[in-house]
N, C-alpha and C. Protein backbone atom coordinates (compact mmCIF):
# COMPACT_ATOMS: atom_id res chain seq x y z
N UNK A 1 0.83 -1.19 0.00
CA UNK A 1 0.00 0.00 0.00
C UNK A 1 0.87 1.26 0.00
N UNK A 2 1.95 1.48 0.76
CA UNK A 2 2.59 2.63 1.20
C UNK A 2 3.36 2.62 -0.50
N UNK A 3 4.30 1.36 -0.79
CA UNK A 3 5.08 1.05 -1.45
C UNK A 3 4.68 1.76 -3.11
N UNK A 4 3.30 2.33 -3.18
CA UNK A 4 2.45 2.59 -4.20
C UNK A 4 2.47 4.21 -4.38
N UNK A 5 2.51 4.96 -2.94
CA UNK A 5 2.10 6.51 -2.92
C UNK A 5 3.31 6.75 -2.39
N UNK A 6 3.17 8.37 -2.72
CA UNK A 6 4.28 9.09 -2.58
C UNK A 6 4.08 9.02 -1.11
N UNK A 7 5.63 9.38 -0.52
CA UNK A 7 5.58 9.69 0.73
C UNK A 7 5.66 11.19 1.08
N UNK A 8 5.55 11.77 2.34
CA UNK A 8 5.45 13.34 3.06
C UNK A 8 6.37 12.82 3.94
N UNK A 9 6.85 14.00 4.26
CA UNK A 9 8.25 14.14 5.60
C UNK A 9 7.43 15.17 6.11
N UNK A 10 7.45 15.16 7.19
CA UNK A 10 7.18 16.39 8.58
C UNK A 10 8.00 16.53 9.17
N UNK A 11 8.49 18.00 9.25
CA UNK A 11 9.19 18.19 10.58
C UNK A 11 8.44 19.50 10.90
N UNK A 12 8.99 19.88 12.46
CA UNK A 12 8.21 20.99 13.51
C UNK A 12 8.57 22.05 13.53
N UNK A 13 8.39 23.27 13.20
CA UNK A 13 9.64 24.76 13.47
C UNK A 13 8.57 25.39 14.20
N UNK A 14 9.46 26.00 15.30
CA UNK A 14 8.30 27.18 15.69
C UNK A 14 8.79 28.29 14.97
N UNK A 15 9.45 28.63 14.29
CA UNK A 15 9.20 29.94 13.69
C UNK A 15 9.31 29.35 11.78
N UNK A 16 8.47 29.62 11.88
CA UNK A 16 7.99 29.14 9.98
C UNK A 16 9.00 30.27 9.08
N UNK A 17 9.26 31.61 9.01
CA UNK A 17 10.14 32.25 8.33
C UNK A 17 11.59 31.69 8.32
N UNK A 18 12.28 31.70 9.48
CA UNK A 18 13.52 31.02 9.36
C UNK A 18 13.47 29.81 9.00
N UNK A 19 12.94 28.72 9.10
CA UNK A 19 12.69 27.74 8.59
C UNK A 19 12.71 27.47 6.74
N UNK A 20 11.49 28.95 6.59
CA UNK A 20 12.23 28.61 5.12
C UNK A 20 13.06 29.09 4.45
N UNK A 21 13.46 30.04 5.03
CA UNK A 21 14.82 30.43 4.47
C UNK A 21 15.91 29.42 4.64
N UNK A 22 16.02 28.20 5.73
CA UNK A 22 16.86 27.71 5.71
C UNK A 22 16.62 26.85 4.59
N UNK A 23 15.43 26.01 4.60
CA UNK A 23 15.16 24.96 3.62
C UNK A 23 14.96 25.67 1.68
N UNK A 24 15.11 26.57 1.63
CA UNK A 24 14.98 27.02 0.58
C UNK A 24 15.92 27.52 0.29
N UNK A 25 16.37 28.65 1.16
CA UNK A 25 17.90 29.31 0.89
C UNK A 25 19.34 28.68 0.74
N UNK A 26 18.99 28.12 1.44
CA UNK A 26 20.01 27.15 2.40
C UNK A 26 20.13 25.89 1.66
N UNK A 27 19.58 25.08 1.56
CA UNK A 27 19.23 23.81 0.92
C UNK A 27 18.58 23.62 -0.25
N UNK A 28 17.96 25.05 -0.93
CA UNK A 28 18.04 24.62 -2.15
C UNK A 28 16.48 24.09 -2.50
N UNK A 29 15.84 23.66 -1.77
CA UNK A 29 14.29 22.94 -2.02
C UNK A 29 14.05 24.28 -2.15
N UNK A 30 12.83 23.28 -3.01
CA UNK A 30 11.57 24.79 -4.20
C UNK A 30 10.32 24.36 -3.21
N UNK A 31 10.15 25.54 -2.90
CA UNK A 31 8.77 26.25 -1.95
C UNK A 31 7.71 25.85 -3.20
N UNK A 32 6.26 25.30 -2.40
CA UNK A 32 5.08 24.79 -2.86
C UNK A 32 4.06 25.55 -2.46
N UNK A 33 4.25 25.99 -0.91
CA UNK A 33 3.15 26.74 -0.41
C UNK A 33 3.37 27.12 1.09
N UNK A 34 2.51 27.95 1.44
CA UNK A 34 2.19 28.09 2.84
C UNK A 34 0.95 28.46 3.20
N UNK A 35 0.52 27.88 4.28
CA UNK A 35 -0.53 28.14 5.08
C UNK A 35 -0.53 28.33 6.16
N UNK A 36 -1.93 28.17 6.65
CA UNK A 36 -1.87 28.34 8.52
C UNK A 36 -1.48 27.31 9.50
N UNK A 37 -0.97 26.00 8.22
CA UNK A 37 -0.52 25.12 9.45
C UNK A 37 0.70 24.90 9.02
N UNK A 38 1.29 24.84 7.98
CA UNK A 38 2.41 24.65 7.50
C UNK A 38 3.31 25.15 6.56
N UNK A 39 4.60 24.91 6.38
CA UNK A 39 5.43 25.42 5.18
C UNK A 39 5.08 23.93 4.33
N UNK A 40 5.12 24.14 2.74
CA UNK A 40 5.36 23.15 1.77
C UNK A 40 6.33 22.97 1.05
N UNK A 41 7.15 21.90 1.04
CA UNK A 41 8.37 22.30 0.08
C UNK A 41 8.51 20.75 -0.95
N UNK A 42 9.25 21.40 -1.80
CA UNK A 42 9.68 19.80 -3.13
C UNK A 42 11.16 19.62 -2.46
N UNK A 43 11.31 18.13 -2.15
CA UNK A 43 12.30 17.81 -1.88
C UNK A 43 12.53 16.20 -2.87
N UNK A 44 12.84 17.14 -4.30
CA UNK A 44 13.28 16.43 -5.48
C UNK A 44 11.90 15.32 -5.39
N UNK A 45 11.07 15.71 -5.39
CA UNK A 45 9.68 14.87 -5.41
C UNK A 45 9.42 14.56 -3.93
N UNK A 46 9.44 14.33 -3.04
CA UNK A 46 9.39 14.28 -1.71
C UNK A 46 8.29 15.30 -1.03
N UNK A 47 7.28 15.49 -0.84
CA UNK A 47 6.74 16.59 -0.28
C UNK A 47 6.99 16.54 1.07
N UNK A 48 7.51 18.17 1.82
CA UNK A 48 8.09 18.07 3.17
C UNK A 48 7.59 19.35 3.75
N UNK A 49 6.72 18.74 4.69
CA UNK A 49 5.35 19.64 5.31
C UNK A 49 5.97 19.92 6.25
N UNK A 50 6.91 21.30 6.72
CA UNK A 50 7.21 22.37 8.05
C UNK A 50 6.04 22.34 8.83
N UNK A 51 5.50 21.95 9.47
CA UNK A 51 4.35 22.36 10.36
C UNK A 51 4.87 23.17 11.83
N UNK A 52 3.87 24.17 11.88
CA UNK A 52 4.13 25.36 12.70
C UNK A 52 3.82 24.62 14.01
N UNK A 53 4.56 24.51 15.01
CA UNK A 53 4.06 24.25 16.51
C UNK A 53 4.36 25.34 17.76
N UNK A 54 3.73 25.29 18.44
CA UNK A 54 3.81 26.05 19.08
C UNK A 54 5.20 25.57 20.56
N UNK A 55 5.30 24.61 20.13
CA UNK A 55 6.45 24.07 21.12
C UNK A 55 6.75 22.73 20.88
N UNK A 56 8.36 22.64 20.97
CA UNK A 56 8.58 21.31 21.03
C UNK A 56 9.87 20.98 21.63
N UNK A 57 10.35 19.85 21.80
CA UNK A 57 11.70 19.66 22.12
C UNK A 57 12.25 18.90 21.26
N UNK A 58 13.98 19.72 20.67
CA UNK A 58 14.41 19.39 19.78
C UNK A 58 14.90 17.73 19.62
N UNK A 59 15.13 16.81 18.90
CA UNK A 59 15.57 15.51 19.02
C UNK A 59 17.08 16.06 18.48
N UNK A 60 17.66 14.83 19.30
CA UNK A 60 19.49 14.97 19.67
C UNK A 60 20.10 14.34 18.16
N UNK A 61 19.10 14.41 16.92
CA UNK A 61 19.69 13.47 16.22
C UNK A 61 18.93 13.96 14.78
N UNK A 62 19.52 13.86 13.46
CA UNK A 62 18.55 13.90 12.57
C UNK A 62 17.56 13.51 12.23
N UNK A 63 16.68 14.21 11.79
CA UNK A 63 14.99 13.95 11.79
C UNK A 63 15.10 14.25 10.34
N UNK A 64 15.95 14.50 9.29
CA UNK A 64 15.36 14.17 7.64
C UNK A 64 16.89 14.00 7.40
N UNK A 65 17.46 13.20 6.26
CA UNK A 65 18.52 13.44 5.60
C UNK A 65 18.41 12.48 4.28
């Protein structure tokens, strides 16, 4: 089933501007969209949903590569 559809990556930013400047500026992924819950980005076909939180605690380890 999975093996059939594209997959989404999520990760959490609380501040959605720096975020895409990093992932866009920085890294190069082409911006898709934004809304009120998230940043959208192409990651070479990959869709990778920034979602805005209002808090979190960072993990000690990579969360996309």
């Amino acid at each position: 089933m999975l093996a059939n559809n594209p997959i989404v990556a999520f990760i959490p930013t609380r501040d959605a501007a720096r975020s895409r400047s990093f992932y866009e500026g920085t890294l190069g992924l082409r911006f898709v969209s934004d809304d009120d819950f998230a940043l959208v980005m192409d990651a070479n076909g990959t869709t990778l949903r920034i979602v805005r939180v209002a808090d979190f605690t960072p993990f000690p380890f990579t969360i996309l590569g």
